[in-house]
PDB file of N, CA and C in Angstrom:
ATOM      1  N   UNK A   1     124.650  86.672  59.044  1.00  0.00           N
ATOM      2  CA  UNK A   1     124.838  88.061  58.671  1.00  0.00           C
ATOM      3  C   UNK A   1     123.510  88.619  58.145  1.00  0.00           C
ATOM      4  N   UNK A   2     123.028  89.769  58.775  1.00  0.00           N
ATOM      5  CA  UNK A   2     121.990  90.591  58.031  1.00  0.00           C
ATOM      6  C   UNK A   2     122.274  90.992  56.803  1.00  0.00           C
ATOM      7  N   UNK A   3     121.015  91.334  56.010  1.00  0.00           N
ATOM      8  CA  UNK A   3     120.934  91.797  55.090  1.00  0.00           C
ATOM      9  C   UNK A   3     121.261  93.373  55.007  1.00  0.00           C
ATOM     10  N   UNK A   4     121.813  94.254  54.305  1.00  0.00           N
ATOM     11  CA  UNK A   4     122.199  95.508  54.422  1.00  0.00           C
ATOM     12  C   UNK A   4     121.239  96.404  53.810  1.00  0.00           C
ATOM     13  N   UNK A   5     120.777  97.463  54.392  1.00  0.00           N
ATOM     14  CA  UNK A   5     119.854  98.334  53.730  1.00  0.00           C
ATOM     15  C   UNK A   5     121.039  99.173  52.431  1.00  0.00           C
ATOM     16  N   UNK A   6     119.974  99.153  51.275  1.00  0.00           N
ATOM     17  CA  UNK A   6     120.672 100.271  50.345  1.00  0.00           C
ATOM     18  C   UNK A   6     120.676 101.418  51.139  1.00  0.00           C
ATOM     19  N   UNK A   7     122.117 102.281  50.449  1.00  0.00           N
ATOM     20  CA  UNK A   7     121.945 103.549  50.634  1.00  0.00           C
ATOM     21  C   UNK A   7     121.763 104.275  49.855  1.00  0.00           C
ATOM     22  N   UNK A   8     120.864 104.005  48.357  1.00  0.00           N
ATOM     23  CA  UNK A   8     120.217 105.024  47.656  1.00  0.00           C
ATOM     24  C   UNK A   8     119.373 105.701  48.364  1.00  0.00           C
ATOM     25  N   UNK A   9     118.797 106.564  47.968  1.00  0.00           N
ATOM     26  CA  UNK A   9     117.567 107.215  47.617  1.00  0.00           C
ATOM     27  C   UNK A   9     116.414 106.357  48.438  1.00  0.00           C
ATOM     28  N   UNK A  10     115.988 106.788  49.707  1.00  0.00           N
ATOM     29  CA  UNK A  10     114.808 105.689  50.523  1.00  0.00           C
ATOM     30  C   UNK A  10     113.159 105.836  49.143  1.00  0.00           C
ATOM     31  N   UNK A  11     112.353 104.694  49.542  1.00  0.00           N
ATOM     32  CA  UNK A  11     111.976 104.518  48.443  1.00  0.00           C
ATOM     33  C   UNK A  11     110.732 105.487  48.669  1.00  0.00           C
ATOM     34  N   UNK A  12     109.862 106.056  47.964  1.00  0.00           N
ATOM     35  CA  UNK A  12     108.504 106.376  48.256  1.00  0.00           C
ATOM     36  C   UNK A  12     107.849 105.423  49.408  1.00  0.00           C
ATOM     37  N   UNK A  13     107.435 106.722  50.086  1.00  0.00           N
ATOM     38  CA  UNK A  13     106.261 106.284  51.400  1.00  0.00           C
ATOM     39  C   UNK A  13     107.105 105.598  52.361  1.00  0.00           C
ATOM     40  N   UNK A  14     108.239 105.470  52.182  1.00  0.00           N
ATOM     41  CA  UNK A  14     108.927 105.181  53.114  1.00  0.00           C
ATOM     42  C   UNK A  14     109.296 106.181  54.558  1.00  0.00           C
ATOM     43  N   UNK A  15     108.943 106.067  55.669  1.00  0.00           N
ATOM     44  CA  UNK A  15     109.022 107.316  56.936  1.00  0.00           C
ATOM     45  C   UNK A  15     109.406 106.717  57.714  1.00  0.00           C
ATOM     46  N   UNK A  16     110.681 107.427  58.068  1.00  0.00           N
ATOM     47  CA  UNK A  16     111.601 106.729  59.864  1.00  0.00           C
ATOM     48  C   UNK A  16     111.006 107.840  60.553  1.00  0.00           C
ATOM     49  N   UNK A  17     110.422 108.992  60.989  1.00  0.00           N
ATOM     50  CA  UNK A  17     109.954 109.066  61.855  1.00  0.00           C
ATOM     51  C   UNK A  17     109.726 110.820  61.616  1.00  0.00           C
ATOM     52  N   UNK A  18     109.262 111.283  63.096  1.00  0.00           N
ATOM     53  CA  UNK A  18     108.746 112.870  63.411  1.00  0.00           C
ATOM     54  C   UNK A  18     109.867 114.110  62.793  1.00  0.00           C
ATOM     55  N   UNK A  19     111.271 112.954  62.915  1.00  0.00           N
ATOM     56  CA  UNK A  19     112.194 114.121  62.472  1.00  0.00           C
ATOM     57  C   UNK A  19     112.032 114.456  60.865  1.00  0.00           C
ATOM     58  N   UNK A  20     111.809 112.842  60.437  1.00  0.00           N
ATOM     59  CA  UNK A  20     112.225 113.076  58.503  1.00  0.00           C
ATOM     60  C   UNK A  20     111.235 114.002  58.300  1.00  0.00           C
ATOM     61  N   UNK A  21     110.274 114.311  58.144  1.00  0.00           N
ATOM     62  CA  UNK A  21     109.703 114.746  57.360  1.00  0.00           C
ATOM     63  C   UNK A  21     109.328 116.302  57.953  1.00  0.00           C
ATOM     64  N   UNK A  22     109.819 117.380  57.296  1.00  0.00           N
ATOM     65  CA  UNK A  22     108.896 118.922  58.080  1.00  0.00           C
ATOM     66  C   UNK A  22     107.215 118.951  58.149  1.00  0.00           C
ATOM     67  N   UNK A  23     107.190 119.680  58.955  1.00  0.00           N
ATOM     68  CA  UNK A  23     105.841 120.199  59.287  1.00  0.00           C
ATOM     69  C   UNK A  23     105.146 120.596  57.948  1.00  0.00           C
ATOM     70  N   UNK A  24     104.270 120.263  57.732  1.00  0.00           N
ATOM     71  CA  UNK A  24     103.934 121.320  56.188  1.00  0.00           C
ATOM     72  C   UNK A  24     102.151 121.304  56.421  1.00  0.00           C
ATOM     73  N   UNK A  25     101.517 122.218  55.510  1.00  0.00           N
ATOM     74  CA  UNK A  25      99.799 122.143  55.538  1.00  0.00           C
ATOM     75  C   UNK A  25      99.818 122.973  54.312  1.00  0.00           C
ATOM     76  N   UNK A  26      98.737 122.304  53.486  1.00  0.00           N
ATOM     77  CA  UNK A  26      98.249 122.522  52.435  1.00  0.00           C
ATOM     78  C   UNK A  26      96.626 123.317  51.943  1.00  0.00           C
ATOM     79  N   UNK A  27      97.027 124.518  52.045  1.00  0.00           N
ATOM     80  CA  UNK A  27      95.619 125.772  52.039  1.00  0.00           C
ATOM     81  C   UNK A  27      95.154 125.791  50.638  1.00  0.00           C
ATOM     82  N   UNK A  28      96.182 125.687  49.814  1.00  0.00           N
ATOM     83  CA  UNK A  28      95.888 125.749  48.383  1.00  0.00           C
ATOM     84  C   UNK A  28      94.376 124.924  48.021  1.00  0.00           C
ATOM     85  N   UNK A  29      93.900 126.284  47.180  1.00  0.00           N
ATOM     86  CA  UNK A  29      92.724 126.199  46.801  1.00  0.00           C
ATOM     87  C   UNK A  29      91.240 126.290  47.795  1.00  0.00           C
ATOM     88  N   UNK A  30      91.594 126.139  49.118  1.00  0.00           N
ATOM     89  CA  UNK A  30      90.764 126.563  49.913  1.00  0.00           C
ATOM     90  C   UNK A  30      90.188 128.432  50.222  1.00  0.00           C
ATOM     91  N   UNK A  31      88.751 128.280  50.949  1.00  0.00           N
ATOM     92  CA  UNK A  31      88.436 128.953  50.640  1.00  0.00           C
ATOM     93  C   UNK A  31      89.210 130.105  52.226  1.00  0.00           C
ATOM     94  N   UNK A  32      88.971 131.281  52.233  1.00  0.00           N
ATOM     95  CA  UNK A  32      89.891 131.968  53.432  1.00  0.00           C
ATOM     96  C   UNK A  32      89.397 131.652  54.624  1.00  0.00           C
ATOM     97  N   UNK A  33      87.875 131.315  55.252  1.00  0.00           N
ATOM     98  CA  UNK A  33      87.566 131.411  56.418  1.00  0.00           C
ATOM     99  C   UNK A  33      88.304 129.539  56.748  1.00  0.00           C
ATOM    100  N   UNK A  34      88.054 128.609  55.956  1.00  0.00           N
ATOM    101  CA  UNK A  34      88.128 127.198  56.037  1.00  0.00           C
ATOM    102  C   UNK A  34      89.521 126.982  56.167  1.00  0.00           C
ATOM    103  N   UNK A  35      90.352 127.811  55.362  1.00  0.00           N
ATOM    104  CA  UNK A  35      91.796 127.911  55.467  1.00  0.00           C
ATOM    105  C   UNK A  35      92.304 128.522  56.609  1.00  0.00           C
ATOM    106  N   UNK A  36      92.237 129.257  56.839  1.00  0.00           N
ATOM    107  CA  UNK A  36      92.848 130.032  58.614  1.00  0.00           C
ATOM    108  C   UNK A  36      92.158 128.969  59.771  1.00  0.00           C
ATOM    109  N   UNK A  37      91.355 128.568  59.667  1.00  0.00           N
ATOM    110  CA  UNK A  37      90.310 127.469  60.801  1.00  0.00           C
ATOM    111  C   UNK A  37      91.535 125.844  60.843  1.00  0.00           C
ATOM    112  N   UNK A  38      92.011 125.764  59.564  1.00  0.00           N
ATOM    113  CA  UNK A  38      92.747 124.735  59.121  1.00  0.00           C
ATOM    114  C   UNK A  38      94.320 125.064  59.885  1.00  0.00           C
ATOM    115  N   UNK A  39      95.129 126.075  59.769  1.00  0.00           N
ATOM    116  CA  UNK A  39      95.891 126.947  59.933  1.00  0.00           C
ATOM    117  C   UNK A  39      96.218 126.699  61.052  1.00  0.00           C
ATOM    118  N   UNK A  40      95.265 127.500  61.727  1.00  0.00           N
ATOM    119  CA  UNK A  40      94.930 127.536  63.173  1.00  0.00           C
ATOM    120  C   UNK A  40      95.269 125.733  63.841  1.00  0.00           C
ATOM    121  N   UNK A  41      94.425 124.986  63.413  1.00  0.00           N
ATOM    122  CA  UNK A  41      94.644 123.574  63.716  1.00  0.00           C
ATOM    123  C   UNK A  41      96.124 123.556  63.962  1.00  0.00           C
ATOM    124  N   UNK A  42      96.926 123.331  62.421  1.00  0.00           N
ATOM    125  CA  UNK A  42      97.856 122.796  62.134  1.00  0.00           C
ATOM    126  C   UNK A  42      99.170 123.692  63.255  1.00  0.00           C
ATOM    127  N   UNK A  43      98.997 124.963  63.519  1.00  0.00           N
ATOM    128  CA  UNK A  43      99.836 125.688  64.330  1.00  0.00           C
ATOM    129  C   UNK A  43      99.330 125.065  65.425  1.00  0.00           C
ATOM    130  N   UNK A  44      98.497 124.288  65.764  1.00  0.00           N
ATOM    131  CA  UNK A  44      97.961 123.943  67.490  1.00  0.00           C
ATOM    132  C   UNK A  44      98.869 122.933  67.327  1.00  0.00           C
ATOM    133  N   UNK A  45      98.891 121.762  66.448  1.00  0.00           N
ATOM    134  CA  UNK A  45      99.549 120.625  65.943  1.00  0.00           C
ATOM    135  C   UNK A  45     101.256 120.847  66.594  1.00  0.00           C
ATOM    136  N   UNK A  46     101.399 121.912  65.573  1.00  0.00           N
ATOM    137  CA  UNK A  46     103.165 121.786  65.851  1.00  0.00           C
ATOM    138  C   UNK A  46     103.961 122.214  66.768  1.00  0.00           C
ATOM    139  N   UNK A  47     102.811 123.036  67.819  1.00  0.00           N
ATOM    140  CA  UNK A  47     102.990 123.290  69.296  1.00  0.00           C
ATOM    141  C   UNK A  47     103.279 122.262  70.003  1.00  0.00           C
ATOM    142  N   UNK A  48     102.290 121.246  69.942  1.00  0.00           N
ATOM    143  CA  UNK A  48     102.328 120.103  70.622  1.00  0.00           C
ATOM    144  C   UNK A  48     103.337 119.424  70.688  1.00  0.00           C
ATOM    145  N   UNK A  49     103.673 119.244  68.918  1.00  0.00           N
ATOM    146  CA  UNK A  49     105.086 118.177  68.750  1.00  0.00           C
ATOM    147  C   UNK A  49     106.203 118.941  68.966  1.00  0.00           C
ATOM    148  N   UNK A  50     106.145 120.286  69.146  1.00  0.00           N
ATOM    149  CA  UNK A  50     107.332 121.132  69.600  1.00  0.00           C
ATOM    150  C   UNK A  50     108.305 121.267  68.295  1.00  0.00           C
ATOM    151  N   UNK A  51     107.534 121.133  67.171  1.00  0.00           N
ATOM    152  CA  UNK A  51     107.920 121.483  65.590  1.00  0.00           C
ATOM    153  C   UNK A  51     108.590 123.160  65.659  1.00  0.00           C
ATOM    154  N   UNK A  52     109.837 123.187  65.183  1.00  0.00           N
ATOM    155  CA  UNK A  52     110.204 124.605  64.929  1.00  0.00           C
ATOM    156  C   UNK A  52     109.307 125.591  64.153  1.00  0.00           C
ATOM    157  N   UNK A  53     108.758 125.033  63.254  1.00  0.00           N
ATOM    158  CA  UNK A  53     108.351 126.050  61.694  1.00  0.00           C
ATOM    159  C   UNK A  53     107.401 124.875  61.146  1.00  0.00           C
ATOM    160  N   UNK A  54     106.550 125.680  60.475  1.00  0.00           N
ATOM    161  CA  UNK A  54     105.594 125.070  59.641  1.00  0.00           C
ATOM    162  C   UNK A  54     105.904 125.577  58.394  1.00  0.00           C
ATOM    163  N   UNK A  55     105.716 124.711  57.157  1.00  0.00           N
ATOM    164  CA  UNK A  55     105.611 125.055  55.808  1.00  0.00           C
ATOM    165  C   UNK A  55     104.230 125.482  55.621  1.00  0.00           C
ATOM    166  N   UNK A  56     103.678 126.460  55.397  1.00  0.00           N
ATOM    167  CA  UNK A  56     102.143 127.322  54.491  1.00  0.00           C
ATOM    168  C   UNK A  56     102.109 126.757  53.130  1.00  0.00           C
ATOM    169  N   UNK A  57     101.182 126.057  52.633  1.00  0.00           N
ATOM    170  CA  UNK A  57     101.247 126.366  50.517  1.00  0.00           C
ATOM    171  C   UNK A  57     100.226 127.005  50.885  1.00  0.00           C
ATOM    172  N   UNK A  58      99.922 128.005  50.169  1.00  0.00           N
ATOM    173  CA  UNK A  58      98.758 128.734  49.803  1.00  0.00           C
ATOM    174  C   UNK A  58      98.701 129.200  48.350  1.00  0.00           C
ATOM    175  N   UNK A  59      99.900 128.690  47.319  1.00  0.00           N
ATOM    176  CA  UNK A  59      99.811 128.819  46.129  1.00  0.00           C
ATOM    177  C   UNK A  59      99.553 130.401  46.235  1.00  0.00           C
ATOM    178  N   UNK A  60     100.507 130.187  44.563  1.00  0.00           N
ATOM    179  CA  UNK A  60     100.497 131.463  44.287  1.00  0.00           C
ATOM    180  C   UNK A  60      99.462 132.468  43.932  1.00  0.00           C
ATOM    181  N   UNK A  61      98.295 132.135  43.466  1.00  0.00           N
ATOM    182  CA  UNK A  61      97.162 132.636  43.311  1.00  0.00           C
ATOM    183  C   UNK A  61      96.303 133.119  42.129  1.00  0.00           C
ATOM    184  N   UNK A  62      96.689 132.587  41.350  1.00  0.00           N
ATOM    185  CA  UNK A  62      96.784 133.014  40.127  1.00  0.00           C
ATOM    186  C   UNK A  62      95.479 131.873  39.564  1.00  0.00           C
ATOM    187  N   UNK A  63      95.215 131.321  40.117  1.00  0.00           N
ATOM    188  CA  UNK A  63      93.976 130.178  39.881  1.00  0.00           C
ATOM    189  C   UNK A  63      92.443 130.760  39.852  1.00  0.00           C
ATOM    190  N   UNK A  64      92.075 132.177  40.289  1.00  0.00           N
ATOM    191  CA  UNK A  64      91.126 132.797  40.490  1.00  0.00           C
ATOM    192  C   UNK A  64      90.510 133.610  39.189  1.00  0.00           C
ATOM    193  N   UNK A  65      89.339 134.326  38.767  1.00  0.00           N
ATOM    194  CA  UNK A  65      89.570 134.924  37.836  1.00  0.00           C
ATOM    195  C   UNK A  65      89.841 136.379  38.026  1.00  0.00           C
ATOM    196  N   UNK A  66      90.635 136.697  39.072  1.00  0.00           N
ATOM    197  CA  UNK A  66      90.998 137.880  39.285  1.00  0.00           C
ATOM    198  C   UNK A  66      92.068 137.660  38.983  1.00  0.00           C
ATOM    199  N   UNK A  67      93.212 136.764  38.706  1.00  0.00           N
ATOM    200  CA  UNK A  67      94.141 136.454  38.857  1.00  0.00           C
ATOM    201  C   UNK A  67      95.082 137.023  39.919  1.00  0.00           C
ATOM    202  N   UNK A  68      94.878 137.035  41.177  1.00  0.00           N
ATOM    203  CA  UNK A  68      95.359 137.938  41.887  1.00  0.00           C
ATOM    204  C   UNK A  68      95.555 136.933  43.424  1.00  0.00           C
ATOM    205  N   UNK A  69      96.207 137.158  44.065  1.00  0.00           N
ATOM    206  CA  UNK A  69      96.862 136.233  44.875  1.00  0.00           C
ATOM    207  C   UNK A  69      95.896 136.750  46.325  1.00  0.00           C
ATOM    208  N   UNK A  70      94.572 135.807  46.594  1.00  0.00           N
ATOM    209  CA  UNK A  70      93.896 135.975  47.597  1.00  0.00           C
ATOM    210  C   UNK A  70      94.293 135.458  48.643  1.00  0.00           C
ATOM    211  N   UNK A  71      94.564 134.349  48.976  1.00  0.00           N
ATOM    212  CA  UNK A  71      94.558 133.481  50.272  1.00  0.00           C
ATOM    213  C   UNK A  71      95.511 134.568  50.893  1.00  0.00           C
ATOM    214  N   UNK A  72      97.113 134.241  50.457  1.00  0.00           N
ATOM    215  CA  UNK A  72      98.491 134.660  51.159  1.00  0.00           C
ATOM    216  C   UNK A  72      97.903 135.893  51.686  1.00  0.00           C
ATOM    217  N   UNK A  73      97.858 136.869  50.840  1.00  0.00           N
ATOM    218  CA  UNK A  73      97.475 138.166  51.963  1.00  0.00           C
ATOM    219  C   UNK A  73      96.180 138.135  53.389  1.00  0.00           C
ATOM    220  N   UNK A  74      95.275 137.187  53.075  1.00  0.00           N
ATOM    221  CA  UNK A  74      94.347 136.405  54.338  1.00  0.00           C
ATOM    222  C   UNK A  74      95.167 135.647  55.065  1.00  0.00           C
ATOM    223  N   UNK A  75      96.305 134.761  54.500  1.00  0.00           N
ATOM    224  CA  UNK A  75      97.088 134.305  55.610  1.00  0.00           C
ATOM    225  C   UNK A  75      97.839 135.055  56.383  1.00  0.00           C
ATOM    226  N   UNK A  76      98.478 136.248  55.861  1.00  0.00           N
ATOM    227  CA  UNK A  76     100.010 137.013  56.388  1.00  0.00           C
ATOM    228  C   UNK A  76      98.866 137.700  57.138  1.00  0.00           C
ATOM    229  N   UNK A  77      97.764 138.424  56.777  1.00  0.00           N
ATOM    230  CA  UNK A  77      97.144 138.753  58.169  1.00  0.00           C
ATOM    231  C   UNK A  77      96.947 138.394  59.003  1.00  0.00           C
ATOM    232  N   UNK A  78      96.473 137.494  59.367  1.00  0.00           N
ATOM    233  CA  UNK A  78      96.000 136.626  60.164  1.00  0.00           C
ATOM    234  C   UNK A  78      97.258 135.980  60.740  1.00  0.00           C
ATOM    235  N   UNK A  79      98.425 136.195  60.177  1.00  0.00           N
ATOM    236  CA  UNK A  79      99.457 135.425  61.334  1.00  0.00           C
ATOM    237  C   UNK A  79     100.172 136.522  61.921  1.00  0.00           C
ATOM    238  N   UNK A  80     100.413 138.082  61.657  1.00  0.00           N
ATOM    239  CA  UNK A  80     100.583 139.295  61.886  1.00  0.00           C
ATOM    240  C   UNK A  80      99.412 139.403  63.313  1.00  0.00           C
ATOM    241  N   UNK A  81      98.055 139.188  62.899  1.00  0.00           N
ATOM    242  CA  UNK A  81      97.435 139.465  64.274  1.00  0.00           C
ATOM    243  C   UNK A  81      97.093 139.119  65.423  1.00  0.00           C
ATOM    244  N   UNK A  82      96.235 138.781  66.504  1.00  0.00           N
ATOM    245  CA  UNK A  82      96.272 138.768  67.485  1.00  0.00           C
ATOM    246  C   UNK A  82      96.286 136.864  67.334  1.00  0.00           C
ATOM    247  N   UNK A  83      95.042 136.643  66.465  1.00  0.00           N
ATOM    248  CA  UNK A  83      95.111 135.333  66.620  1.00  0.00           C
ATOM    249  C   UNK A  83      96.281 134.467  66.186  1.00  0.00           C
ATOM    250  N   UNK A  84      97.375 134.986  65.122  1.00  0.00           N
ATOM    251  CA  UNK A  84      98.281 134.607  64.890  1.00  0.00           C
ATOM    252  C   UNK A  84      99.380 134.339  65.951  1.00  0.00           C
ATOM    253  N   UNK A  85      99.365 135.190  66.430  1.00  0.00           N
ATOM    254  CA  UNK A  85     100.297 135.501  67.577  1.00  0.00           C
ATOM    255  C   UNK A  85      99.842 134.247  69.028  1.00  0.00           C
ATOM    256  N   UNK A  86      98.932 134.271  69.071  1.00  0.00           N
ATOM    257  CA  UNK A  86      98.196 133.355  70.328  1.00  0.00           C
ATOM    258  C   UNK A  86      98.278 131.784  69.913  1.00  0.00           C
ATOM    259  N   UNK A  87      98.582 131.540  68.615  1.00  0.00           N
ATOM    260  CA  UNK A  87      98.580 130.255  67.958  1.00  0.00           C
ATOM    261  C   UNK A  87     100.396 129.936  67.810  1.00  0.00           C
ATOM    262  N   UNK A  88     100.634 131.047  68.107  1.00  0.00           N
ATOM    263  CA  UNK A  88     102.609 130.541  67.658  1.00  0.00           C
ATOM    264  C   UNK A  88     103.123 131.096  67.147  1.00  0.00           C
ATOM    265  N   UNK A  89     102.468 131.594  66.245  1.00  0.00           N
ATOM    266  CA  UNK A  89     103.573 132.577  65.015  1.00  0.00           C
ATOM    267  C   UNK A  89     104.005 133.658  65.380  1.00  0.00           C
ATOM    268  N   UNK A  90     105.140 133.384  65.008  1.00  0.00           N
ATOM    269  CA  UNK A  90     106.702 134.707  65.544  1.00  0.00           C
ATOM    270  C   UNK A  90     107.017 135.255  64.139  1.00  0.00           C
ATOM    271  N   UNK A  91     107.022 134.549  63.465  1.00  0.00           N
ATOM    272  CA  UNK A  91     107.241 135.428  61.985  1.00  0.00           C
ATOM    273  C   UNK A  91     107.047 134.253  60.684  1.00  0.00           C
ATOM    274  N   UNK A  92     107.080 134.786  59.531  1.00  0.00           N
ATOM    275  CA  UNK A  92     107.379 134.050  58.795  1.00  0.00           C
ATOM    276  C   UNK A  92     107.994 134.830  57.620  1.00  0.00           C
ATOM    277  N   UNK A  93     108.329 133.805  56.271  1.00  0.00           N
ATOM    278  CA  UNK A  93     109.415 134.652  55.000  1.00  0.00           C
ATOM    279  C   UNK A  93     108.456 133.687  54.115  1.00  0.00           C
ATOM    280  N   UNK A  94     108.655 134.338  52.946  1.00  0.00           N
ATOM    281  CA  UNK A  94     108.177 133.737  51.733  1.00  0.00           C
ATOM    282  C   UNK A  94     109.112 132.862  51.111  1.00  0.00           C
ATOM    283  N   UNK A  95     108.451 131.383  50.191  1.00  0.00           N
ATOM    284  CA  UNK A  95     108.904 130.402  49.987  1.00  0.00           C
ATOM    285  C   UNK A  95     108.265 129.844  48.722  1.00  0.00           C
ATOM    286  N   UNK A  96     108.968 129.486  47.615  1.00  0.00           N
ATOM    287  CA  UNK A  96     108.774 128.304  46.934  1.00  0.00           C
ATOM    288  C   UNK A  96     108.253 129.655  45.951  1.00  0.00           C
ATOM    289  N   UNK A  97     108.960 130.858  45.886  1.00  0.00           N
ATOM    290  CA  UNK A  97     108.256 131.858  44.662  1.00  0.00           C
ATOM    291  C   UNK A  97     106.839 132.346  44.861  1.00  0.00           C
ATOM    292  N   UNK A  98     106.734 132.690  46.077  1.00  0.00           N
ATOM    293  CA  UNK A  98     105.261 132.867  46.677  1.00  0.00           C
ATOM    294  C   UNK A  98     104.567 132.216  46.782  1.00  0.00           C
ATOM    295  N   UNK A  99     104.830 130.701  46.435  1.00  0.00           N
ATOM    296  CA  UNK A  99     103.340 129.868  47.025  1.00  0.00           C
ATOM    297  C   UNK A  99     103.556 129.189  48.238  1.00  0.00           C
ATOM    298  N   UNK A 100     104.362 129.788  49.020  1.00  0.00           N
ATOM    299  CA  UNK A 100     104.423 129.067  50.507  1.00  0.00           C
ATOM    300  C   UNK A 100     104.782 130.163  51.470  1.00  0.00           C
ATOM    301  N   UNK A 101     104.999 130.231  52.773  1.00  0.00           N
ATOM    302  CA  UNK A 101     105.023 130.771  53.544  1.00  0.00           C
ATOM    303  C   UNK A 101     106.089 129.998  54.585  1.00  0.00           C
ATOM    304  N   UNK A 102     106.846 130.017  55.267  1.00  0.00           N
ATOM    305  CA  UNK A 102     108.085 129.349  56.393  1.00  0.00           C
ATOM    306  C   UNK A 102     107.647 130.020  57.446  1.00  0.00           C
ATOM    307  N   UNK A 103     106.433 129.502  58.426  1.00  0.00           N
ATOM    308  CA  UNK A 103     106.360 130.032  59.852  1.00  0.00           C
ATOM    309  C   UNK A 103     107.199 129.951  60.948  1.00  0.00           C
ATOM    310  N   UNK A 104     108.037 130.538  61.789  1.00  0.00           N
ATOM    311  CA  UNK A 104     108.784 129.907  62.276  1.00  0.00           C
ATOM    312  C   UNK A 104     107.825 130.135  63.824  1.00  0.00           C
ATOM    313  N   UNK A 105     107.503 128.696  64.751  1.00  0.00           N
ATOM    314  CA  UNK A 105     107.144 128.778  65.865  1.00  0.00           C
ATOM    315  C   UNK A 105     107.264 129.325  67.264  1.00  0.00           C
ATOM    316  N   UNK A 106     106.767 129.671  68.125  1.00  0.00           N
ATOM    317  CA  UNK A 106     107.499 130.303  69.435  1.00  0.00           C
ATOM    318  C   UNK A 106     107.494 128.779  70.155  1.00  0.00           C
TER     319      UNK A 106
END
């Protein structure tokens, strides 16, 4: 007789595969041109794997001394325009209290 896997809670770093885990990319704290270049990648990425939606962090923004939320409005442009559009993005909604973005893919 085999041994039986628990059915708690799988442990850290533990990954069965492409499904467990969503798409996600992490902009936070980057700067806007390095971040959309990154973006861009990661939307080429989830084309490929035929990923529904990508998770955005771009944090809320408040880390600057403007205190004022730079990246997100450089991101929502940029997925609103031409290049957004040519990379996948059909829309997205805000997430996680403004520090994320839910792209959903074409």
């Amino acid at each position: 007789m085999t041994p039986r896997r628990p059915t708690h809670a799988r442990d850290e770093g533990e990954y069965d595969g492409p499904e467990d885990r969503a798409a996600a990319v992490d902009l936070h704290g980057l700067a806007p041109a390095f971040a959309l270049r990154r973006l861009a990648q990661e939307l080429h990425a989830c084309r490929v794997r035929r990923a529904p939606e990508l998770l955005v962090i771009t944090g809320r923004g408040f880390g600057n001394l403007a205190q004022q939320p730079i990246l997100r409005g450089h991101v929502e442009t940029w997925l609103r325009g031409p290049e957004g559009q040519r990379a996948g993005a059909r829309s997205f909604t805000l997430e996680a209290r403004g520090g994320a973005l839910r792209v959903r893919l074409a």
